[in-house]
C-alpha atoms as a PDB file:
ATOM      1  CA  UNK A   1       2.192   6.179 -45.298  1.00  0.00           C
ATOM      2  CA  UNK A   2       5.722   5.483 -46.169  1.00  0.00           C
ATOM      3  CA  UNK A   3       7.900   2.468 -44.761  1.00  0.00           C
ATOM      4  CA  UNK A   4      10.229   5.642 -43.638  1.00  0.00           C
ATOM      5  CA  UNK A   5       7.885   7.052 -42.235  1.00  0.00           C
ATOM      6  CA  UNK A   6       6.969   3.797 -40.583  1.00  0.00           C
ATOM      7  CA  UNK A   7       9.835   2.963 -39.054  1.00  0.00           C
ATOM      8  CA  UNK A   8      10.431   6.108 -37.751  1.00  0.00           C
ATOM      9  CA  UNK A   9       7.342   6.177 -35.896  1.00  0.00           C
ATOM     10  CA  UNK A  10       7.849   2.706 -34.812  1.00  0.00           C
ATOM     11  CA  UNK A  11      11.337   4.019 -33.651  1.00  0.00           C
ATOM     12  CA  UNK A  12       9.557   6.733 -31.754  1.00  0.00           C
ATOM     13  CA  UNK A  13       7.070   4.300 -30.302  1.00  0.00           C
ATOM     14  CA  UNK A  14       9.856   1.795 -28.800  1.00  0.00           C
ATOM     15  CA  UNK A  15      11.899   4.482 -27.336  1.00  0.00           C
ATOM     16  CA  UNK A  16       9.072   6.579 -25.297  1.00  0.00           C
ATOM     17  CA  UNK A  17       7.692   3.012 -23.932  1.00  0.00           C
ATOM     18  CA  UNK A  18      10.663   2.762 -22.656  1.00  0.00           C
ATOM     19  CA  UNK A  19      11.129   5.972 -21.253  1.00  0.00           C
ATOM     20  CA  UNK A  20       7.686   6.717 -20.786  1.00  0.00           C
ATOM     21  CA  UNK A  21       7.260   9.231 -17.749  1.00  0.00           C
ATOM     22  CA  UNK A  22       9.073  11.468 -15.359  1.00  0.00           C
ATOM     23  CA  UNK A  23       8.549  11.858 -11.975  1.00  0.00           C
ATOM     24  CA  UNK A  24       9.067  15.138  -9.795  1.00  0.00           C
ATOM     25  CA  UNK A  25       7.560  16.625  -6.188  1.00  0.00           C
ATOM     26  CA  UNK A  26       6.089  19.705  -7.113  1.00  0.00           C
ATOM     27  CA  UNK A  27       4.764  22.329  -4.231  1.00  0.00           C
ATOM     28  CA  UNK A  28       1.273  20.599  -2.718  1.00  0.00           C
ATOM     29  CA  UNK A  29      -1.595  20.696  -5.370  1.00  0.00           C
ATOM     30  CA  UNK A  30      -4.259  18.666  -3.710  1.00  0.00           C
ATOM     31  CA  UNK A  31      -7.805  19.174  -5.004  1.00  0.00           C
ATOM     32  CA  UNK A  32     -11.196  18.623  -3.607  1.00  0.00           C
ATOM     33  CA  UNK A  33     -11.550  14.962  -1.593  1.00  0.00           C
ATOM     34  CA  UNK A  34     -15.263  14.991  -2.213  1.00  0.00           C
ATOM     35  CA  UNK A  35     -16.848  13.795  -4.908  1.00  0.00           C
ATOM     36  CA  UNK A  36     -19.490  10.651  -6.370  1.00  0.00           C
ATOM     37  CA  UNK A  37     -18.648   8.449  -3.458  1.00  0.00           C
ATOM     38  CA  UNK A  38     -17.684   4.721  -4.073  1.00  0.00           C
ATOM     39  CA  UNK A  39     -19.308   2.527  -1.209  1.00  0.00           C
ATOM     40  CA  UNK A  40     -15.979  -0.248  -0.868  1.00  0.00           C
ATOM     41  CA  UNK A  41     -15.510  -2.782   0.547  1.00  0.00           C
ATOM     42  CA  UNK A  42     -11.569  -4.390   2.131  1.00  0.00           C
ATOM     43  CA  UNK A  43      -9.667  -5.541  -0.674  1.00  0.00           C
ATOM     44  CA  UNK A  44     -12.153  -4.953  -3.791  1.00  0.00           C
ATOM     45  CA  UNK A  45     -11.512  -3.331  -6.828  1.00  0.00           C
ATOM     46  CA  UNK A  46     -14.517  -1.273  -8.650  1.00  0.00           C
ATOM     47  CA  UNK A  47     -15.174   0.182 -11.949  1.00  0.00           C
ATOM     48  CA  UNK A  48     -15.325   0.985 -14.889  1.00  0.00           C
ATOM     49  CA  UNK A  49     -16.172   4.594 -14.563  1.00  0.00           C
ATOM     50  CA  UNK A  50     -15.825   6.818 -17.217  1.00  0.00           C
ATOM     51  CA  UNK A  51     -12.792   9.369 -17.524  1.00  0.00           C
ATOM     52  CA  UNK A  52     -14.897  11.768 -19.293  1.00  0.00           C
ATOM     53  CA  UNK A  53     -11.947  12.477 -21.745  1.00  0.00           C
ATOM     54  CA  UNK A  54      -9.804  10.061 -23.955  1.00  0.00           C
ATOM     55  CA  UNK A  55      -6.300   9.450 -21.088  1.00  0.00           C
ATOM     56  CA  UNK A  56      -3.185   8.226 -22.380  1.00  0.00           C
ATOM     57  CA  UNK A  57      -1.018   5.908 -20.285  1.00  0.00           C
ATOM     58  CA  UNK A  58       1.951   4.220 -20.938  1.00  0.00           C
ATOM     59  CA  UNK A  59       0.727   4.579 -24.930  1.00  0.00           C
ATOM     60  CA  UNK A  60      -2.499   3.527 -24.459  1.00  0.00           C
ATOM     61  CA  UNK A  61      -6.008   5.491 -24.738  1.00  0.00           C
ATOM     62  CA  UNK A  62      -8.216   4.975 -22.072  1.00  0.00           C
ATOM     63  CA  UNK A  63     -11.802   6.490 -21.480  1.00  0.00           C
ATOM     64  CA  UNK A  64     -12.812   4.344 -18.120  1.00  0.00           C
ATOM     65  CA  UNK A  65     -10.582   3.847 -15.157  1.00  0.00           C
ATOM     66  CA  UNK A  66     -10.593   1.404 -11.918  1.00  0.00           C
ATOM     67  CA  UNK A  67     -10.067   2.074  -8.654  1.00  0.00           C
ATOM     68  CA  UNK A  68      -8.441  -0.681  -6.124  1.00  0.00           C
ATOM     69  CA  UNK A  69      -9.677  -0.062  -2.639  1.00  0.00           C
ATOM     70  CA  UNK A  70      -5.874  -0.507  -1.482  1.00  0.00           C
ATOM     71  CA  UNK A  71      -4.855   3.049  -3.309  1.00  0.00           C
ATOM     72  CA  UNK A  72      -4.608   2.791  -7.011  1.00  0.00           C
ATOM     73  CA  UNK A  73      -6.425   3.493 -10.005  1.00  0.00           C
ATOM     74  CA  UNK A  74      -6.201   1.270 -12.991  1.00  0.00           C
ATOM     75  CA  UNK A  75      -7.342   0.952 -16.979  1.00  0.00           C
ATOM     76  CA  UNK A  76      -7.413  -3.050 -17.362  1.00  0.00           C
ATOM     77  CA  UNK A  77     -10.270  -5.402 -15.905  1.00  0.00           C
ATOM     78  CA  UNK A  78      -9.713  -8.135 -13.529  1.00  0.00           C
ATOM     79  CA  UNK A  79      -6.864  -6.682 -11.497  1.00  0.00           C
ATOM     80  CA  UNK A  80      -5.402  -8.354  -8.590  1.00  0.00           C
ATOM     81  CA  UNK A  81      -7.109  -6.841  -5.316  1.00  0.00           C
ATOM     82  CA  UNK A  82      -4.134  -8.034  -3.015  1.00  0.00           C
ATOM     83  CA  UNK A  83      -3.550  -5.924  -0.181  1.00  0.00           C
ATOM     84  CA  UNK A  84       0.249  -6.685   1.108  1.00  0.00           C
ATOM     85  CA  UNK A  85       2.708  -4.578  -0.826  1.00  0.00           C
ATOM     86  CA  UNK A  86       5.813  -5.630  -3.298  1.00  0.00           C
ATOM     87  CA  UNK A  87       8.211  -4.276  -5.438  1.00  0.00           C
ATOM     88  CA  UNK A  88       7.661  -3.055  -9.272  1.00  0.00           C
ATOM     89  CA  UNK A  89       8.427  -4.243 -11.893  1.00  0.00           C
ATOM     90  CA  UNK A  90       6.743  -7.501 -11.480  1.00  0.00           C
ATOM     91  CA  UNK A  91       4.817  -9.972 -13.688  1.00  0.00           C
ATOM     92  CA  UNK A  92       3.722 -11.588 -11.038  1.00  0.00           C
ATOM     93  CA  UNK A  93      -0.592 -12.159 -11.015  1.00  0.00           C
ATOM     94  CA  UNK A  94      -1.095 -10.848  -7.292  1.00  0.00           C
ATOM     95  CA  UNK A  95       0.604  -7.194  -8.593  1.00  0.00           C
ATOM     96  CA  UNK A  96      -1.886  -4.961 -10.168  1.00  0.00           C
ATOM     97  CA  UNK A  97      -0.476  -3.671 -13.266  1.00  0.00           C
ATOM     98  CA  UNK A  98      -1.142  -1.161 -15.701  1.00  0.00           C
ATOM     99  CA  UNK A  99      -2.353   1.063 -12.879  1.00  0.00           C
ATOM    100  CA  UNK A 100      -0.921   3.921 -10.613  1.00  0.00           C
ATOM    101  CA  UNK A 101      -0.378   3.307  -7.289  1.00  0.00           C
ATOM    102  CA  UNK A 102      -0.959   6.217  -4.889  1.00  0.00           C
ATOM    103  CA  UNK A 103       0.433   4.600  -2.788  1.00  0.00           C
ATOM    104  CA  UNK A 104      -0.711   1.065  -2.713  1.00  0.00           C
ATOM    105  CA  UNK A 105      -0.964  -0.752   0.652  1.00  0.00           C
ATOM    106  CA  UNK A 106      -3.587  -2.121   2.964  1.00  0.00           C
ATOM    107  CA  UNK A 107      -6.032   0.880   3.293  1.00  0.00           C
ATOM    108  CA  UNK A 108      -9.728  -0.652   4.769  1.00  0.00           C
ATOM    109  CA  UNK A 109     -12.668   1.038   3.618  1.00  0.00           C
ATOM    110  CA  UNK A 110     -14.816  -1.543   4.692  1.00  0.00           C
ATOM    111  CA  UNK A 111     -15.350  -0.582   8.301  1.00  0.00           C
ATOM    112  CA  UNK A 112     -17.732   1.932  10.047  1.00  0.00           C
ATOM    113  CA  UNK A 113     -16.819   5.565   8.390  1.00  0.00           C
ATOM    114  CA  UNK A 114     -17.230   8.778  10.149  1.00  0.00           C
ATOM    115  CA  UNK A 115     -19.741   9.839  10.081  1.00  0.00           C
ATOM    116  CA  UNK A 116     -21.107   6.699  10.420  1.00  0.00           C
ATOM    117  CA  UNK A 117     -23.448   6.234   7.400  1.00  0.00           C
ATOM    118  CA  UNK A 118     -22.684   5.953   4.716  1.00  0.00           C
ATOM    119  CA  UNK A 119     -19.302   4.894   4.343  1.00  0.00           C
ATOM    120  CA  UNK A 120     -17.591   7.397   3.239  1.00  0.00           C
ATOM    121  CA  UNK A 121     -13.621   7.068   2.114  1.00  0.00           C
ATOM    122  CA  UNK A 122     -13.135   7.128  -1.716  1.00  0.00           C
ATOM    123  CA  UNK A 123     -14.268   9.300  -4.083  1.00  0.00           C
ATOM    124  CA  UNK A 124     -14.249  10.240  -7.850  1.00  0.00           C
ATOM    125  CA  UNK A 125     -14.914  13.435  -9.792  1.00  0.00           C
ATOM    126  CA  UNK A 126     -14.437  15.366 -12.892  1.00  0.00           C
ATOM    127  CA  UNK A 127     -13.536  18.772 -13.279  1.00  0.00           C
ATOM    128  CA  UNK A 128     -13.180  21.594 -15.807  1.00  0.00           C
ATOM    129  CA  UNK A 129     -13.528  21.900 -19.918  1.00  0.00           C
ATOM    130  CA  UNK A 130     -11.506  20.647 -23.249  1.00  0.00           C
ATOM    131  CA  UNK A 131      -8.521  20.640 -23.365  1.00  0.00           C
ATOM    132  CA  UNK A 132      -8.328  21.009 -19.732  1.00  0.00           C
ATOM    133  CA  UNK A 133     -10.147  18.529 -18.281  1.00  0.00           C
ATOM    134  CA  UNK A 134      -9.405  16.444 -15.187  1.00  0.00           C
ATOM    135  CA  UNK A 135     -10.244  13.635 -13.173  1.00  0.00           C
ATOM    136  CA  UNK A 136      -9.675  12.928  -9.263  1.00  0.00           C
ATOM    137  CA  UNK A 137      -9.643  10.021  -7.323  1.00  0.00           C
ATOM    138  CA  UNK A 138      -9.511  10.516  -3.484  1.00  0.00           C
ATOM    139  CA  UNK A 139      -9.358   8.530  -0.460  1.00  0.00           C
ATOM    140  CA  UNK A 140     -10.389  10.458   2.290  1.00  0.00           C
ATOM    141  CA  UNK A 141      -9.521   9.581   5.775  1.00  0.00           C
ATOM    142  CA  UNK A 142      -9.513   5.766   5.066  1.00  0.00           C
ATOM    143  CA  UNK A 143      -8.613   3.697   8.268  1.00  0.00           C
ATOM    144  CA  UNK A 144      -5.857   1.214   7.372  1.00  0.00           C
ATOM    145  CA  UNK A 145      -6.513  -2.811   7.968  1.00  0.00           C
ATOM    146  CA  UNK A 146      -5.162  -3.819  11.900  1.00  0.00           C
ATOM    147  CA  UNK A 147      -4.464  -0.670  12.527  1.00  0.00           C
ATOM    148  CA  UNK A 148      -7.945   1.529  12.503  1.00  0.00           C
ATOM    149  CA  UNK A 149      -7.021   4.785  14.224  1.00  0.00           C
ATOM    150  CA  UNK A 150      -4.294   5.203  11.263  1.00  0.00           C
ATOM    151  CA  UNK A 151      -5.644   6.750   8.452  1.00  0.00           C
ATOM    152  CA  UNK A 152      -4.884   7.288   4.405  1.00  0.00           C
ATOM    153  CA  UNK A 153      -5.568  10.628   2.518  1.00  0.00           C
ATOM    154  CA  UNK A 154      -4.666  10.674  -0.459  1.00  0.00           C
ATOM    155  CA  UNK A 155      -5.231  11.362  -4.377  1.00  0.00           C
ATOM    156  CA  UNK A 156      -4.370  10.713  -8.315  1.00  0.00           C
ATOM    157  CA  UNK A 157      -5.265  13.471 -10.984  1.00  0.00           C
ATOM    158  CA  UNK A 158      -5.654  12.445 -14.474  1.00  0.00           C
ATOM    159  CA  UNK A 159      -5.355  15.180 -16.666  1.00  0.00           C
ATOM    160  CA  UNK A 160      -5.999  15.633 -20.075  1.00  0.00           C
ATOM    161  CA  UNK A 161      -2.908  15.804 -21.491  1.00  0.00           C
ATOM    162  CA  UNK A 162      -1.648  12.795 -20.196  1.00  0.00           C
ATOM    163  CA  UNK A 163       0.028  14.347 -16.813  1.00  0.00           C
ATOM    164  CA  UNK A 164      -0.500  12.547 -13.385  1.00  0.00           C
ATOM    165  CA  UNK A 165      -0.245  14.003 -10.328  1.00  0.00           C
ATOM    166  CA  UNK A 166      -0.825  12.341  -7.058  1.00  0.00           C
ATOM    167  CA  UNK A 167      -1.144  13.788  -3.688  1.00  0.00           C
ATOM    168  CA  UNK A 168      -0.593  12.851   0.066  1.00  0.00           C
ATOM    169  CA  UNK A 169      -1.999  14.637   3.334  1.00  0.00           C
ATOM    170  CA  UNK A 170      -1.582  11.506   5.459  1.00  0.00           C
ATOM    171  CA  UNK A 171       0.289   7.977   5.002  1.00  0.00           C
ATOM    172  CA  UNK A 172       0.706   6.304   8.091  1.00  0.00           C
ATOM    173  CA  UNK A 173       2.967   3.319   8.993  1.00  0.00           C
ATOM    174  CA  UNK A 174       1.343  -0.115  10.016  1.00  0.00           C
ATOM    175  CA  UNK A 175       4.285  -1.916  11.060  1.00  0.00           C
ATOM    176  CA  UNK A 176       2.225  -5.237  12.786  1.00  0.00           C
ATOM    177  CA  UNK A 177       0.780  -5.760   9.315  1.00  0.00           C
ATOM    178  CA  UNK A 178       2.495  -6.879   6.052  1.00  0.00           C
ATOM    179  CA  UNK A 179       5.255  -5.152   7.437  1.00  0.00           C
ATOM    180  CA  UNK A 180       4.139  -1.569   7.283  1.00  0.00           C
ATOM    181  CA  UNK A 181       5.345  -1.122   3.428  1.00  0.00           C
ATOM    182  CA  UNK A 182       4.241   0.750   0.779  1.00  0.00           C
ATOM    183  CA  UNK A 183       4.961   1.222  -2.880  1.00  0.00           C
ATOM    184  CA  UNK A 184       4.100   4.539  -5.151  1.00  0.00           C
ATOM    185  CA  UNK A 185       4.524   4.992  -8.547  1.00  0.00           C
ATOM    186  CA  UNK A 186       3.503   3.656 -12.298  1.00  0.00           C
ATOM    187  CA  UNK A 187       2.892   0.466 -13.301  1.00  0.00           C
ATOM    188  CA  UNK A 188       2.556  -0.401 -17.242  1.00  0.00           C
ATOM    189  CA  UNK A 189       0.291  -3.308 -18.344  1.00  0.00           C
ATOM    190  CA  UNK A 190       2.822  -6.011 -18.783  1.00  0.00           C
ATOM    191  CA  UNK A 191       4.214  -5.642 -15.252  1.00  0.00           C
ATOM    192  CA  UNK A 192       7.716  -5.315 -17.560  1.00  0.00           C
ATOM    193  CA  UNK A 193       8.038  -1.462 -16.326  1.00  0.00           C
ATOM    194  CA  UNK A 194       7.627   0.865 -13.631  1.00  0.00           C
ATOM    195  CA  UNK A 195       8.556   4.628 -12.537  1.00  0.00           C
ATOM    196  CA  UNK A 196       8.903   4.737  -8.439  1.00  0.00           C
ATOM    197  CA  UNK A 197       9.144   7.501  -6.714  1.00  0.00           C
ATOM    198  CA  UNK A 198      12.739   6.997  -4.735  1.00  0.00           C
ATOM    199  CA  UNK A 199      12.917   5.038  -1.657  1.00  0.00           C
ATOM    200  CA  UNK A 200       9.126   4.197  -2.244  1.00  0.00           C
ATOM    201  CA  UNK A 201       9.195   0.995  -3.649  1.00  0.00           C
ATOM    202  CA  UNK A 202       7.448  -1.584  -0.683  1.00  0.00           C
ATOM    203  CA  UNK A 203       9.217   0.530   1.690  1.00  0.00           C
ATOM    204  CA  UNK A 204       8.327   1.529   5.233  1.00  0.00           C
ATOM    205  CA  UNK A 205       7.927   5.083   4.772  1.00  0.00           C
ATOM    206  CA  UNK A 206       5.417   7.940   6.240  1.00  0.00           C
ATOM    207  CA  UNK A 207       3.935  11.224   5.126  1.00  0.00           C
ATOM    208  CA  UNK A 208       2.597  13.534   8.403  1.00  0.00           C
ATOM    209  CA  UNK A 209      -0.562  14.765   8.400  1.00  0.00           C
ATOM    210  CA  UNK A 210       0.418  18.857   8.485  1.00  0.00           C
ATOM    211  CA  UNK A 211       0.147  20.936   6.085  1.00  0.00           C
ATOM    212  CA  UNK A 212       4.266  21.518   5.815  1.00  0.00           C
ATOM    213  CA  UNK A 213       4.613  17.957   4.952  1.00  0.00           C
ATOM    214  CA  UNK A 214       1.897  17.462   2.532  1.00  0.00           C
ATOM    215  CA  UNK A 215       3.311  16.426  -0.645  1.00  0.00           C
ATOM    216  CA  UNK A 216       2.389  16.140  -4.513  1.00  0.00           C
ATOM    217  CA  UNK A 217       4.342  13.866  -7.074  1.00  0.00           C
ATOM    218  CA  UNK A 218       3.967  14.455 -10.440  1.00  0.00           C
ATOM    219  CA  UNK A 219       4.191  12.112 -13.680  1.00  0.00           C
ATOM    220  CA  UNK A 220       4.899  13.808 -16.787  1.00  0.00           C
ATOM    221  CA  UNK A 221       5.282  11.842 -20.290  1.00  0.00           C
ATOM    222  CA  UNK A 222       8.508  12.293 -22.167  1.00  0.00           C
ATOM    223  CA  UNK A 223       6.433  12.461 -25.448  1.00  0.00           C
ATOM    224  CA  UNK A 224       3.867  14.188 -27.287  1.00  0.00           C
ATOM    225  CA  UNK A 225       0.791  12.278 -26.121  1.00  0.00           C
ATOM    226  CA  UNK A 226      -0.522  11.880 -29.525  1.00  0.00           C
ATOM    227  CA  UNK A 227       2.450   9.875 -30.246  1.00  0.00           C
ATOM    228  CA  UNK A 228       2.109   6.291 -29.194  1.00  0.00           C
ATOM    229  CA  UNK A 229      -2.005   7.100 -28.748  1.00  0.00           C
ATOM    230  CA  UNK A 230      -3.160   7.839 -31.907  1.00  0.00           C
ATOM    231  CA  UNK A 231      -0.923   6.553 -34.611  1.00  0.00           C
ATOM    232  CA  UNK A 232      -0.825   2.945 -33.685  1.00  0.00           C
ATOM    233  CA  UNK A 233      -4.012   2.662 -35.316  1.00  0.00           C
ATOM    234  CA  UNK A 234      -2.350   4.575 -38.073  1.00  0.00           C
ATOM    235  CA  UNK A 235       0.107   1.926 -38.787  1.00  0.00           C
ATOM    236  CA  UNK A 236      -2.423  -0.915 -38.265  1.00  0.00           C
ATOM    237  CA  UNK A 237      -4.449   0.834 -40.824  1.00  0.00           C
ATOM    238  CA  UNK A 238      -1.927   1.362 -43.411  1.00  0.00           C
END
């Protein structure tokens, strides 16, 4: 490979990092809040699982996610389980990072589910064939921490070619706890970078559970997802 050629890439590299991801509402896509059911605990974050394709985020290839009982999904080990809400960007260690948060804030799946046994809140599952495939992460009727009869329904979609949609049915307001706030958006593994969807950035803010307020955000990368996923190793190589 040329030092052109090189540079040009690296070029390319720098300036999607930067601008890595759009985010829209798009009419209400939710999907199926079933699944392999992950038996959580308050404040606990579990994983690996596997993807079940190769996902790029933020110009990185992942094939196994993690999902943080508080409402986001994540691609790096020993992430911060903390449960009270802040602003991104943040390097700070208490902010999970390189994750997406859907939203993040004190959800409680440790408690008694309904029905009662087993617990039953958050789910994972994979659906369809290459070059279409897709994974879902749900969190179905989750009771949030102090505040039990207010629930969380909610869900990210990884898809294949690096898109990210996440969708709400219900996000209810806790206001006697960590002051009700919630943040939703991207956060890339430095804690140097974030996309937020508007006003949603450890805000008080609330989605109603009917179906004419349902709502689904999508991420979409401002690059070719090969780009910063697959010739990195290129230029390591070369």
């Amino acid at each position: 490979m040329s030092k052109l050629i090189k540079i040009l890439i690296l070029f390319v590299w720098s300036y999607v990092n930067a601008q890595a991801y759009t985010v829209s509402q798009i009419p209400f896509s939710g999907k199926p809040l079933t699944g392999t059911l992950v038996y959580a605990t308050d404040d606990a974050v579990y994983g690996p699982f596997n993807i079940s394709f190769n996902f790029c985020f933020w110009g990185n290839q992942y094939t196994q996610f993690y999902i943080g009982s508080n409402g986001w999904v994540g691609f790096s080990a020993g992430q911060s389980p903390s449960f009270t809400s802040f602003t991104i960007p943040s390097t700070a260690v208490n902010i999970p990072k390189n994750c997406i948060m859907g939203p993040w804030y004190d959800i409680h799946p440790g408690v008694v589910g309904n029905p009662a046994t087993p617990i039953q809140y958050i789910y994972y599952q994979s659906y369809g064939v290459a070059p279409n495939r897709y994974m879902v992460v749900s969190w179905n009727n989750a009771p949030l921490f102090q505040c039990l009869t207010l629930r969380a329904t909610q869900q990210i979609v990884l898809y294949e070619d690096g898109t990210i949609e996440n969708s709400i049915i219900e996000k209810r307001l806790c206001a006697s706890w960590a002051g009700g706030t919630a943040t939703q958006g991207l956060h890339n593994i430095t804690g140097t970078q974030a996309i937020v969807v508007a006003g949603r950035n450890s805000t008080q803010w609330t989605v109603t559970n009917l179906p004419q307020f349902w709502e689904t955000w999508k991420y979409t990368p401002n690059y070719p997802i090969f780009v910063p996923c697959c010739t990195i190793a290129t230029l390591n190589s070369n």
